[in-house]
N, C-alpha and C. Protein backbone atom coordinates (compact mmCIF):
# COMPACT_ATOMS: atom_id res chain seq x y z
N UNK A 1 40.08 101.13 120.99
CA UNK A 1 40.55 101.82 119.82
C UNK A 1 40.55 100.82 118.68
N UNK A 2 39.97 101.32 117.32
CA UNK A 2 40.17 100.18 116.65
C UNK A 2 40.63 100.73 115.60
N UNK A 3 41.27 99.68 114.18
CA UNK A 3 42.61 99.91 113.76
C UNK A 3 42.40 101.27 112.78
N UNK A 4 41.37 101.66 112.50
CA UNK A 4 40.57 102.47 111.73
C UNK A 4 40.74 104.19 112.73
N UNK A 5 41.48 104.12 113.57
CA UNK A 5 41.43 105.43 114.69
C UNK A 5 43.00 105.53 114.73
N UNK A 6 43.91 104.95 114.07
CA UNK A 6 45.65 104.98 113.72
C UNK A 6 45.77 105.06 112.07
N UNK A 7 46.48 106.39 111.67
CA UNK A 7 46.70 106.49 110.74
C UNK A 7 47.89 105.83 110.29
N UNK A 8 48.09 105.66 109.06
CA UNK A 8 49.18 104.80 108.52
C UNK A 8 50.62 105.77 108.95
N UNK A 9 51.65 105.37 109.04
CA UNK A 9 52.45 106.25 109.43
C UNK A 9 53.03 106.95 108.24
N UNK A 10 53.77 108.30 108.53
CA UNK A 10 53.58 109.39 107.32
C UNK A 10 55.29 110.29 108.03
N UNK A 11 55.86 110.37 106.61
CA UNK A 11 57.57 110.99 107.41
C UNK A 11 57.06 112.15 107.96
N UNK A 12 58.12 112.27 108.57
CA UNK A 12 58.12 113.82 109.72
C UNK A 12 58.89 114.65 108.76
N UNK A 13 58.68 115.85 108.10
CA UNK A 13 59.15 116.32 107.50
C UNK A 13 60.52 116.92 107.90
N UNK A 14 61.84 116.76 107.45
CA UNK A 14 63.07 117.30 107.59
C UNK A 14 63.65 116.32 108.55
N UNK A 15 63.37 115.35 109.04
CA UNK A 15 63.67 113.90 109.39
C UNK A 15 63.42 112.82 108.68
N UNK A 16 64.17 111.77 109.17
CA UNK A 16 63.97 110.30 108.65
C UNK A 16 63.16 109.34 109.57
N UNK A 17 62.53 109.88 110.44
CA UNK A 17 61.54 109.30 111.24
C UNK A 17 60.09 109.67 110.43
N UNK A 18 59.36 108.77 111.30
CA UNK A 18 57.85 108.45 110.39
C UNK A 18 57.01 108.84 111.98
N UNK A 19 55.34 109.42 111.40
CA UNK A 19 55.00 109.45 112.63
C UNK A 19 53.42 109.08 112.43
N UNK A 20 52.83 108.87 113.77
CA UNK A 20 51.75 107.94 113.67
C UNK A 20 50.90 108.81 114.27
N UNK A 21 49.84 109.28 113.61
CA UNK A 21 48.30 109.69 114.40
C UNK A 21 47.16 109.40 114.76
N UNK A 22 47.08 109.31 115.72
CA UNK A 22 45.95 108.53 116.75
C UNK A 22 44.62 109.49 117.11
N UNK A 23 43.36 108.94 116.60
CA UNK A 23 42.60 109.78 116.77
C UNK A 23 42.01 109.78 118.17
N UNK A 24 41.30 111.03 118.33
CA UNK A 24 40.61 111.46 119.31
C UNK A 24 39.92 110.14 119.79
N UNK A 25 39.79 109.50 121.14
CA UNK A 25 39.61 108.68 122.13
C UNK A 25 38.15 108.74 122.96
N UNK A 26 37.43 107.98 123.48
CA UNK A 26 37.19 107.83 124.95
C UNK A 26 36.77 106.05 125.28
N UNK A 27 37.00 106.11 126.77
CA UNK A 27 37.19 104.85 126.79
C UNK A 27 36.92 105.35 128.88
N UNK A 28 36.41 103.38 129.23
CA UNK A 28 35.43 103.78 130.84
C UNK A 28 37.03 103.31 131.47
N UNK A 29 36.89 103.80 132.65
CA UNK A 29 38.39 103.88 133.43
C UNK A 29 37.67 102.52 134.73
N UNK A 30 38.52 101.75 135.28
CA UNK A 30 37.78 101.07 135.96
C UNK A 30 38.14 100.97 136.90
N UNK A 31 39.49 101.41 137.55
CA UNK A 31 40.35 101.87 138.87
C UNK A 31 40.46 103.09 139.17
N UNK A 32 40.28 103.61 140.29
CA UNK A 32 40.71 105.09 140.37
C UNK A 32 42.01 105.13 140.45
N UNK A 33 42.73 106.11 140.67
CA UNK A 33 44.15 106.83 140.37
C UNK A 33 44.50 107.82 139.45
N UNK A 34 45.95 107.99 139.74
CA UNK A 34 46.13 109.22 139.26
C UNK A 34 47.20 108.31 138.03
N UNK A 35 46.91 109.08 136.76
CA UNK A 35 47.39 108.76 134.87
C UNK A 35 48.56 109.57 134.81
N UNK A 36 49.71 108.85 134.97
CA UNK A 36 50.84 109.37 134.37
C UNK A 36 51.41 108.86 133.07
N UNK A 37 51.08 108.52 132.47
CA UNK A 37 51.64 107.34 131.27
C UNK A 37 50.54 106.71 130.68
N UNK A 38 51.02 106.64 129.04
CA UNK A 38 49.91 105.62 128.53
C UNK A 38 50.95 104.86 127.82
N UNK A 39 50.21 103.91 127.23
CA UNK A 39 50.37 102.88 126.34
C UNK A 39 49.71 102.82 124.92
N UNK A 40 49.98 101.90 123.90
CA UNK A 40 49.42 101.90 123.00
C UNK A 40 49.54 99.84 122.90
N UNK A 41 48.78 99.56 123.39
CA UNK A 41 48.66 97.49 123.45
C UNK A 41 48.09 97.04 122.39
N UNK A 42 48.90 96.06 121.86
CA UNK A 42 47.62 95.60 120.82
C UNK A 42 47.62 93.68 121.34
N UNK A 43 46.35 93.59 121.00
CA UNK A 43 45.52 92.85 122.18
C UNK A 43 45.97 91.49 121.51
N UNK A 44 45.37 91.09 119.99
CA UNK A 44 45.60 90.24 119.49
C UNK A 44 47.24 89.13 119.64
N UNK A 45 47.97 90.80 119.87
CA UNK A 45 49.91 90.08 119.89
C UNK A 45 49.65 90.28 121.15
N UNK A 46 49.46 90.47 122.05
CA UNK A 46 49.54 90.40 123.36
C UNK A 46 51.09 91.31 123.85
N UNK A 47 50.87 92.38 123.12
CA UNK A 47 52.79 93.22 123.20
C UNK A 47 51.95 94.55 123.17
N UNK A 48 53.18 95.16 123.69
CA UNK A 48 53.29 96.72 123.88
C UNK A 48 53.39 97.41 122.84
N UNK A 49 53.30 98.09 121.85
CA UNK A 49 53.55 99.01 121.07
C UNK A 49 54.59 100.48 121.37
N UNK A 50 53.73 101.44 121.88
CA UNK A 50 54.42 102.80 122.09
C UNK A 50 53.63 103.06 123.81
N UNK A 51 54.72 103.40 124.53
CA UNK A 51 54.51 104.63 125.64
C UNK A 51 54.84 105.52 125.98
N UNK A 52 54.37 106.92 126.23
CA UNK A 52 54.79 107.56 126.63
C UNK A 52 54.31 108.64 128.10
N UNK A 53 54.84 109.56 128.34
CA UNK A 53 54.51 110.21 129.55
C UNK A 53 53.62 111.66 129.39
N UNK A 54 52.29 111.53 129.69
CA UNK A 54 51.26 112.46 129.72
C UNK A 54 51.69 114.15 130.28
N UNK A 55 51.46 115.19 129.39
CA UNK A 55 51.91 116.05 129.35
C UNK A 55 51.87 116.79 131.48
N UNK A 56 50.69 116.29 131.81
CA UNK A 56 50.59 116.26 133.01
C UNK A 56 49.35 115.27 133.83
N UNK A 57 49.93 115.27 135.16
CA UNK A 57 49.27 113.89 135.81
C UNK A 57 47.39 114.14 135.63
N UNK A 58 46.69 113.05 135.81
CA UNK A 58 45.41 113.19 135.38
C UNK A 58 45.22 112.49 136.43
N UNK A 59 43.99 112.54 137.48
CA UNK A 59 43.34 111.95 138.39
C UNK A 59 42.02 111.42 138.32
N UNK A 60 41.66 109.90 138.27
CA UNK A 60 40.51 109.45 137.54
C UNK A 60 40.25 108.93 138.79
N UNK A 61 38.46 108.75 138.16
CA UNK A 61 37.46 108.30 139.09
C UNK A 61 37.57 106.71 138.43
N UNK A 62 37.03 105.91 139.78
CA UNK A 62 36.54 103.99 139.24
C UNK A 62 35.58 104.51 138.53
N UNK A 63 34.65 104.17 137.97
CA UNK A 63 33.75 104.09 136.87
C UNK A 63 33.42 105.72 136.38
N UNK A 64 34.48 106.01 136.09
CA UNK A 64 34.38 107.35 135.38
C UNK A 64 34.61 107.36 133.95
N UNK A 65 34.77 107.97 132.78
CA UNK A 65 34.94 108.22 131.53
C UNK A 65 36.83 109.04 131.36
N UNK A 66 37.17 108.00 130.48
CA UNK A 66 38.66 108.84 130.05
C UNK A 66 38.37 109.38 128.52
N UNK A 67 38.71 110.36 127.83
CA UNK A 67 39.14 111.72 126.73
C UNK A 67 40.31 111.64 125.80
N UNK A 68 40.76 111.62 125.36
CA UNK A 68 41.45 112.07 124.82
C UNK A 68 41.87 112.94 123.33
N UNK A 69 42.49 113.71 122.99
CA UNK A 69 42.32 114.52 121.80
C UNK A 69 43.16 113.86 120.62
N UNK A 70 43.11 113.96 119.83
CA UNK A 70 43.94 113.56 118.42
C UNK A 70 45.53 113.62 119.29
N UNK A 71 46.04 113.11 118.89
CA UNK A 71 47.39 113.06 119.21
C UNK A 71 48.21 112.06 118.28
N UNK A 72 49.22 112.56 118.18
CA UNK A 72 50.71 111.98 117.03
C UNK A 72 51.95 111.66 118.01
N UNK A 73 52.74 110.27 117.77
CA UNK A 73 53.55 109.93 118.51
C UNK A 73 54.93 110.19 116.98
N UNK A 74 56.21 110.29 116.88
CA UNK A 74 56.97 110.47 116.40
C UNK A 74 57.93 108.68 116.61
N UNK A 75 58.53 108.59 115.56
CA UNK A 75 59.02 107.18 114.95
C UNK A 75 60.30 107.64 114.91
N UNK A 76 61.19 107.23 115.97
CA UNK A 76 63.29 107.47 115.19
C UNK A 76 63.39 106.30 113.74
N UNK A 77 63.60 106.82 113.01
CA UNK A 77 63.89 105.79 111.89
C UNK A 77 65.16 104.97 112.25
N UNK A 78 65.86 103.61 112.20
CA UNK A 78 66.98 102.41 112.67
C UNK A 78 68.22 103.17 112.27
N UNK A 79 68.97 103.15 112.71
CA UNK A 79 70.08 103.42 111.88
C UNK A 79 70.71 102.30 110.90
């Protein structure tokens, strides 16, 4: 993913949280198993960003192709 596929973050309307949209994806899977969870890593800091839990489990092939659609993660603003 590169930084050009994350939109700048933008308020959630009728909250004080901000939210971030991530464009549509694909990317080669290189273990099989079954995808409960993603991540969002950024490589350079060597840190985690955002995770969360996939609306439902996904079962991948070793050298198969992963998808994904536009998707928006939501920001709690600090108190």
């Amino acid at each position: 993913m590169a930084t050009s596929d994350i939109a700048s973050p933008s308020f959630i309307t009728g909250t004080y949280g901000r939210e971030v949209v991530f464009s549509q994806m694909q990317g080669a899977v290189s273990t099989a198993g079954n995808v409960t969870h993603y991540a969002v890593y950024e490589t350079s800091g060597s840190r985690v960003l955002i995770t969360g839990k996939l609306q439902s489990t996904t079962n991948m092939s070793a050298n198969g192709v992963f998808s994904t659609q536009s998707f928006s993660v939501g920001l709690i603003a600090p108190d």
